[in-house]
Protein backbone atom coordinates (compact mmCIF):
# COMPACT_ATOMS: atom_id res chain seq x y z
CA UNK A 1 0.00 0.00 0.00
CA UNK A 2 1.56 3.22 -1.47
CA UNK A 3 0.05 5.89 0.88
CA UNK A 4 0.50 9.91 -0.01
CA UNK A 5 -0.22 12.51 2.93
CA UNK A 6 -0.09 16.27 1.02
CA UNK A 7 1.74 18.79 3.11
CA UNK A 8 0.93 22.44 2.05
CA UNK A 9 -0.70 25.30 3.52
CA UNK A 10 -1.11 22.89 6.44
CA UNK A 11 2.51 23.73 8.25
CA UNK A 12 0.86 23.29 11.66
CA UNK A 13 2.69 19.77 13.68
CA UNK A 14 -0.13 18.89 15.36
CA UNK A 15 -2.47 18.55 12.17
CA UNK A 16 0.87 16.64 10.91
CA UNK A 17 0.50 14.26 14.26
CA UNK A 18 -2.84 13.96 13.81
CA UNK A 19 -2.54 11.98 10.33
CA UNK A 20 0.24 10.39 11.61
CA UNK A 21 -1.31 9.16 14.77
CA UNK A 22 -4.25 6.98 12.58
CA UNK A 23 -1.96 6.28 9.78
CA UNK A 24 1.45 4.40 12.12
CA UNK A 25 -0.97 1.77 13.44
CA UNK A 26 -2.57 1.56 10.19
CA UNK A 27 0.57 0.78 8.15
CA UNK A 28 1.62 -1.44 11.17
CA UNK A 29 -1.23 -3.55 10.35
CA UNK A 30 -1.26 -3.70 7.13
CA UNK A 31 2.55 -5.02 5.84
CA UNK A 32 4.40 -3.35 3.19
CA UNK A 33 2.81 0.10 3.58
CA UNK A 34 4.54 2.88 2.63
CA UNK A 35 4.17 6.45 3.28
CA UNK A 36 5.23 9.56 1.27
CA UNK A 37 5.35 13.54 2.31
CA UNK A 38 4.85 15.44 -0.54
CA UNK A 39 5.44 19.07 -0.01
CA UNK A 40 5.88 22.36 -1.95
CA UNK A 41 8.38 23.56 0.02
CA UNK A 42 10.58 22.28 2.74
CA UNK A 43 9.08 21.12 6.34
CA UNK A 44 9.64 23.23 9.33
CA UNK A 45 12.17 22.16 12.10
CA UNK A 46 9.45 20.44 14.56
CA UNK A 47 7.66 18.96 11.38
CA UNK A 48 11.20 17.10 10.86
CA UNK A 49 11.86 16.33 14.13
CA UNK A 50 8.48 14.44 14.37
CA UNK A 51 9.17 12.93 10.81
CA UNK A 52 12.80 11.41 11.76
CA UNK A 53 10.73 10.11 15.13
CA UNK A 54 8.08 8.47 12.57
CA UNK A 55 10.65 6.87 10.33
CA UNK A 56 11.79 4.61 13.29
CA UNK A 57 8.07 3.02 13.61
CA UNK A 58 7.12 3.14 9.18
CA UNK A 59 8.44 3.61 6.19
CA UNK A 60 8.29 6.98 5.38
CA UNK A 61 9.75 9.04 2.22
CA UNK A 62 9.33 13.07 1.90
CA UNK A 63 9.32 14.40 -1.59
CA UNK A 64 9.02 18.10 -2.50
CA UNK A 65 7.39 19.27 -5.69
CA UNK A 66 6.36 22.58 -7.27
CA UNK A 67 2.50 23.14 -6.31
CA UNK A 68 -0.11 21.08 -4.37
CA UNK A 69 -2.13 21.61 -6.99
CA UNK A 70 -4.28 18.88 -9.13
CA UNK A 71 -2.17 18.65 -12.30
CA UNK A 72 1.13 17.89 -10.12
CA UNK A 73 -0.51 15.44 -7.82
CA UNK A 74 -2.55 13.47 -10.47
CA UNK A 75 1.01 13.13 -11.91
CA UNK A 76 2.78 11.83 -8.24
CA UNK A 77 -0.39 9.44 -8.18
CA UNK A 78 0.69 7.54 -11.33
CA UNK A 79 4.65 7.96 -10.97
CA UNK A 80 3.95 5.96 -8.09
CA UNK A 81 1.58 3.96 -8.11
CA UNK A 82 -0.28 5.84 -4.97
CA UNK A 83 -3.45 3.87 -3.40
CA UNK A 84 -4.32 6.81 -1.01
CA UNK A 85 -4.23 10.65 -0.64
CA UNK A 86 -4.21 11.90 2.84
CA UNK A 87 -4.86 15.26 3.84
CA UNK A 88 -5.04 17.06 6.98
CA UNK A 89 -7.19 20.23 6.64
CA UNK A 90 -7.92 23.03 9.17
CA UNK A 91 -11.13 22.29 11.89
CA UNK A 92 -12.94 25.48 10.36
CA UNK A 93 -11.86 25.28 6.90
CA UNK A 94 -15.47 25.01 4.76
CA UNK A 95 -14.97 23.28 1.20
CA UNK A 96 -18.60 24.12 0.49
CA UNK A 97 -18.10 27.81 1.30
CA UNK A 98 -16.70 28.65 -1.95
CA UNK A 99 -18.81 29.44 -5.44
CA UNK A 100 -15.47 28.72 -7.45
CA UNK A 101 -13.69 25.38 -6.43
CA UNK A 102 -11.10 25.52 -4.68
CA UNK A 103 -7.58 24.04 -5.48
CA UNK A 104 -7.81 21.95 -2.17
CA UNK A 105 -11.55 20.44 -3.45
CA UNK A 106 -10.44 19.74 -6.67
CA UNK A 107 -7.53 17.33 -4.98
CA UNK A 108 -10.40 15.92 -2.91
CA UNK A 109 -13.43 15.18 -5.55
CA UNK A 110 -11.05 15.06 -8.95
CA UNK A 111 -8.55 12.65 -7.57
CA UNK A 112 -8.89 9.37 -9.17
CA UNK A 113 -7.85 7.49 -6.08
CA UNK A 114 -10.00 7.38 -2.02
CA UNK A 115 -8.84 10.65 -0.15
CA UNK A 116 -8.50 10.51 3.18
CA UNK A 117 -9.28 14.37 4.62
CA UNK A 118 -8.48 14.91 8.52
CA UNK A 119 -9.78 17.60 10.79
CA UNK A 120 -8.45 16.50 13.65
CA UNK A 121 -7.10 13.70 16.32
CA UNK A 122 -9.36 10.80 17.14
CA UNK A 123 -8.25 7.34 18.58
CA UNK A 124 -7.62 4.33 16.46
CA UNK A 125 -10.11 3.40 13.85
CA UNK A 126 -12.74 0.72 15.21
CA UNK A 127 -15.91 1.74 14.09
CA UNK A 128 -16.76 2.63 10.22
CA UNK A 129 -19.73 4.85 9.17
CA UNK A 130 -20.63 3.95 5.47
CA UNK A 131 -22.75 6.27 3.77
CA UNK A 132 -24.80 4.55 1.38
CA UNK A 133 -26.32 6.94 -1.72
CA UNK A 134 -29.18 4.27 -2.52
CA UNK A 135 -30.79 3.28 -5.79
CA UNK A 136 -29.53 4.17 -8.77
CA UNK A 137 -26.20 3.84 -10.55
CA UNK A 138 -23.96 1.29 -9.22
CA UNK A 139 -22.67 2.16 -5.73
CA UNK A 140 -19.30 3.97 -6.19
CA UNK A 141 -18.43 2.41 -2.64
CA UNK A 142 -18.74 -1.33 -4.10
CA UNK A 143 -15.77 -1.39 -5.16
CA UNK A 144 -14.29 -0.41 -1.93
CA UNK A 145 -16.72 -2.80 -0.19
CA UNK A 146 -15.40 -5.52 -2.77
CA UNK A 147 -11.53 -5.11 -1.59
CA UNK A 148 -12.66 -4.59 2.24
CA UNK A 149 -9.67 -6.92 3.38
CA UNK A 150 -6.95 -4.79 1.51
CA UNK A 151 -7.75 -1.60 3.39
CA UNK A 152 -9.01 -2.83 6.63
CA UNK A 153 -8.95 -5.91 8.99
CA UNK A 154 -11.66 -8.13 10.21
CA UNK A 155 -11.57 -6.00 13.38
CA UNK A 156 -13.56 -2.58 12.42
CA UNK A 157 -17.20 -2.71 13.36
CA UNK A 158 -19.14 -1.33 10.23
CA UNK A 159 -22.57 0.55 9.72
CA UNK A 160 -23.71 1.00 6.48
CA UNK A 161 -26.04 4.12 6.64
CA UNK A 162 -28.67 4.69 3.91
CA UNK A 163 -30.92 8.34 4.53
CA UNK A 164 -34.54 7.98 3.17
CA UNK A 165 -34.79 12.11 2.62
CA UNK A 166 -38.57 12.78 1.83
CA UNK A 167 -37.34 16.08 -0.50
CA UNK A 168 -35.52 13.47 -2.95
CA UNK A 169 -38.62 10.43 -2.06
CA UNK A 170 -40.50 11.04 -5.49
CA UNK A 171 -44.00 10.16 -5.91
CA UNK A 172 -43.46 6.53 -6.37
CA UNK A 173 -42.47 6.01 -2.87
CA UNK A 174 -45.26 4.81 -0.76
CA UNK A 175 -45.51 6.62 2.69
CA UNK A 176 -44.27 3.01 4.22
CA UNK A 177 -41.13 3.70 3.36
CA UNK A 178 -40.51 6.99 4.74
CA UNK A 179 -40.77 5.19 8.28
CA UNK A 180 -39.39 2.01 7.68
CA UNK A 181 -36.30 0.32 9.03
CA UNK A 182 -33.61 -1.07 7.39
CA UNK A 183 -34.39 -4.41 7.95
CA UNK A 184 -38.11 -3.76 6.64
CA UNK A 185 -36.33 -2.40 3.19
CA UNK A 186 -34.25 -5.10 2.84
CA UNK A 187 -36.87 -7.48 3.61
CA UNK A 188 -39.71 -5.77 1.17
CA UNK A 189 -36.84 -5.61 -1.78
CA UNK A 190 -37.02 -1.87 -2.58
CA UNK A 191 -34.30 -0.65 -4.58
CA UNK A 192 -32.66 1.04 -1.37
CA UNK A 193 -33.19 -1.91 0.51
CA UNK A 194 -31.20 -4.02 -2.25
CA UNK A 195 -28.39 -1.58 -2.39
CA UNK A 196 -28.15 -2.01 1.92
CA UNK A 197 -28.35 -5.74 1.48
CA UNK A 198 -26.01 -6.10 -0.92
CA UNK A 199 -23.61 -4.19 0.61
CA UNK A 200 -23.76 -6.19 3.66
CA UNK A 201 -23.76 -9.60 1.38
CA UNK A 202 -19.87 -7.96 0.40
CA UNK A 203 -18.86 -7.40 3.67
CA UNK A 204 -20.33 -10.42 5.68
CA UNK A 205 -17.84 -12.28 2.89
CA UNK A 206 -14.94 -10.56 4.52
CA UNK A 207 -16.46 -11.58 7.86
CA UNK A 208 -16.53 -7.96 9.32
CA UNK A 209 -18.90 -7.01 11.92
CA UNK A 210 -21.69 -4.97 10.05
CA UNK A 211 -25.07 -4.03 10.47
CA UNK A 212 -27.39 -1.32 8.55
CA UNK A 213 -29.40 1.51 9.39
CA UNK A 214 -31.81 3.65 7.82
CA UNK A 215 -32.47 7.28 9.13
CA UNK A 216 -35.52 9.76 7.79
CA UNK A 217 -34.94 13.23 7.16
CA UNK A 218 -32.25 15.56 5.45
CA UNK A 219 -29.12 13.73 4.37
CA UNK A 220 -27.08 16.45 6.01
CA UNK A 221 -28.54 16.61 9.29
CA UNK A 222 -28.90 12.88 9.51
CA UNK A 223 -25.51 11.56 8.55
CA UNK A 224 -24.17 14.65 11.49
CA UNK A 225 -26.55 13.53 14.33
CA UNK A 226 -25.76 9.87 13.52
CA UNK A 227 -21.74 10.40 13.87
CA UNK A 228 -22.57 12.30 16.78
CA UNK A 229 -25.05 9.75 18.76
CA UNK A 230 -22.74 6.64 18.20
CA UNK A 231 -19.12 8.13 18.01
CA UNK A 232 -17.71 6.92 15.16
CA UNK A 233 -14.27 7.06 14.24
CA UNK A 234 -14.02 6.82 10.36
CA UNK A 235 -16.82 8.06 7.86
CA UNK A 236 -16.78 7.04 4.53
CA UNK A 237 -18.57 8.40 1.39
CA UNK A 238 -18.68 8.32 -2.15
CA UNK A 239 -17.91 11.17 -4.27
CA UNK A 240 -20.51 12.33 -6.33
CA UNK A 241 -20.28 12.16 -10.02
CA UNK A 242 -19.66 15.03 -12.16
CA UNK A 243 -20.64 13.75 -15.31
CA UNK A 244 -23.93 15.19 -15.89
CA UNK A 245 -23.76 18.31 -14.60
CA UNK A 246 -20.85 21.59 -15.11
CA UNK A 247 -19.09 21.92 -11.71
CA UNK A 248 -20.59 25.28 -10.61
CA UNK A 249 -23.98 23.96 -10.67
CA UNK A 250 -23.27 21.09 -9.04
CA UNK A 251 -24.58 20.52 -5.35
CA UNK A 252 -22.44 17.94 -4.39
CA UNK A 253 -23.49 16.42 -0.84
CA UNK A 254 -19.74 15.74 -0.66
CA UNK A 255 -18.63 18.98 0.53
CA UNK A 256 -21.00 19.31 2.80
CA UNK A 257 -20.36 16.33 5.14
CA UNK A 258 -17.02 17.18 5.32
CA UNK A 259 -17.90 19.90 6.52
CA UNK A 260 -20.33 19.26 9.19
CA UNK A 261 -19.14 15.66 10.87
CA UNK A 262 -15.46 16.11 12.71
CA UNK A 263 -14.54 12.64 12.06
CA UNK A 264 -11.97 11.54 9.27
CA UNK A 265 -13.64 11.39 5.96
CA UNK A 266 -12.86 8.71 3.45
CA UNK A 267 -14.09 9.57 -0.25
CA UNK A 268 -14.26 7.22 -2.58
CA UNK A 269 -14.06 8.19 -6.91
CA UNK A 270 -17.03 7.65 -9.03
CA UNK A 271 -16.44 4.40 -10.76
């Protein structure tokens, strides 16, 4: 695993710790891992001092290149061979406060690899928050789901989440539905409730501990108040696609949960 944490307006050592702090035991776990700095200009003396400290515990590389910006990083992602972007962003810093993208979102959402964005410390990863879209195209977390066992052990406790918002229900969706469970969904076949089951078919093959849950209201709100009632550690979402619709009128749902929950975020590409 080829693992790529972006160092740039972020100079500050204890956003630096924080990544470091969930990635050491991660790349512990998983064999082989390596990790790369990549920087536009050189670290500062504490952000080295920590970095010769973290080279006795992982393999760890720091390579400095002429912008964080899209172009440059796409290019580090295929020179070698990167499986994950990392990057550890400011606790106030809004993505979705800005009409024209910024160069840190594009990274995030254009990236054709999961990006790992981190606000700030939590303890090691246990328990998972999957964010399941629903219906529709095919999941862009499946194939994430599919390869559970390369990017996590058998350990993590998993919730896949699906939000039944009654804005998007259309009128095809009987009123059942908007106060169903999971476990009704899955049971009555809707095309939400095959999505959840599927997904838990994948994962019950990689024998993790996983259950799903279905919440009724705006996707927003939901997804916050259900990271804050049950403490999760990890959230993970799919990107939205940008295929049908010009960037600056997309509302991507994307932004906006990195915004609003505190834990790491995990986004995964459109397939």
């Amino acid at each position: 695993m080829e693992i790529a944490i972006l160092l740039s307006e972020t100079k500050d050592i204890h956003q630096v710790n924080n990544v470091f702090r969930i990635l050491i035991p991660y790349a512990q776990e998983h064999g082989g891992t390596r990790l790369h700095l990549v920087c536009d200009s050189p670290p500062n003396r504490d952000i080295l001092r920590a970095l010769d400290e973290y080279r006795k515990l992982v393999s760890l590389e720091v390579k400095e290149i002429n912008e964080i910006a899209l172009r440059e990083i796409s290019e580090y992602i295929e020179e070698q061979s990167i499986d994950l972007l990392v990057l550890a962003i400011d606790l106030h810093e809004k993505l979705s406060k800005w009409v024209i993208e910024s160069n840190l979102s594009k990274i995030i959402f254009h990236a054709n690899i999961p990006v790992l964005v981190v606000r700030e410390f939590v303890p090691p990863i246990h328990r998972i928050l999957v964010c399941e879209s629903g219906a529709g195209e095919e999941s862009s977390l499946r194939r994430l789901l599919k390869e559970w066992n390369k990017w996590f052990s058998r350990e993590y406790q998993v919730t896949v989440l699906h939000v039944m918002s009654q804005i998007s229900a259309g009128p095809g969706v009987k009123g059942w539905q908007l106060r169903a469970t999971a476990e009704e969904i899955i049971e009555k076949e809707t095309p939400e409730g095959e999505v959840l089951g599927e997904d838990l078919s994948l994962l019950e093959q990689h024998d993790v501990e996983v259950k799903a849950k279905l919440r009724h209201g705006m996707v927003i709100d939901e997804i916050k108040k259900e990271t804050e009632e049950n403490q999760y550690d990890l959230v993970v979402i799919g990107a939205h696609s940008r295929r049908i619709w010009p960037d600056r009128f997309l509302v991507d749902l994307s932004h906006e949960i990195i915004d609003e929950v505190t834990q790491p975020v995990l986004i995964i590409p459109p397939q």
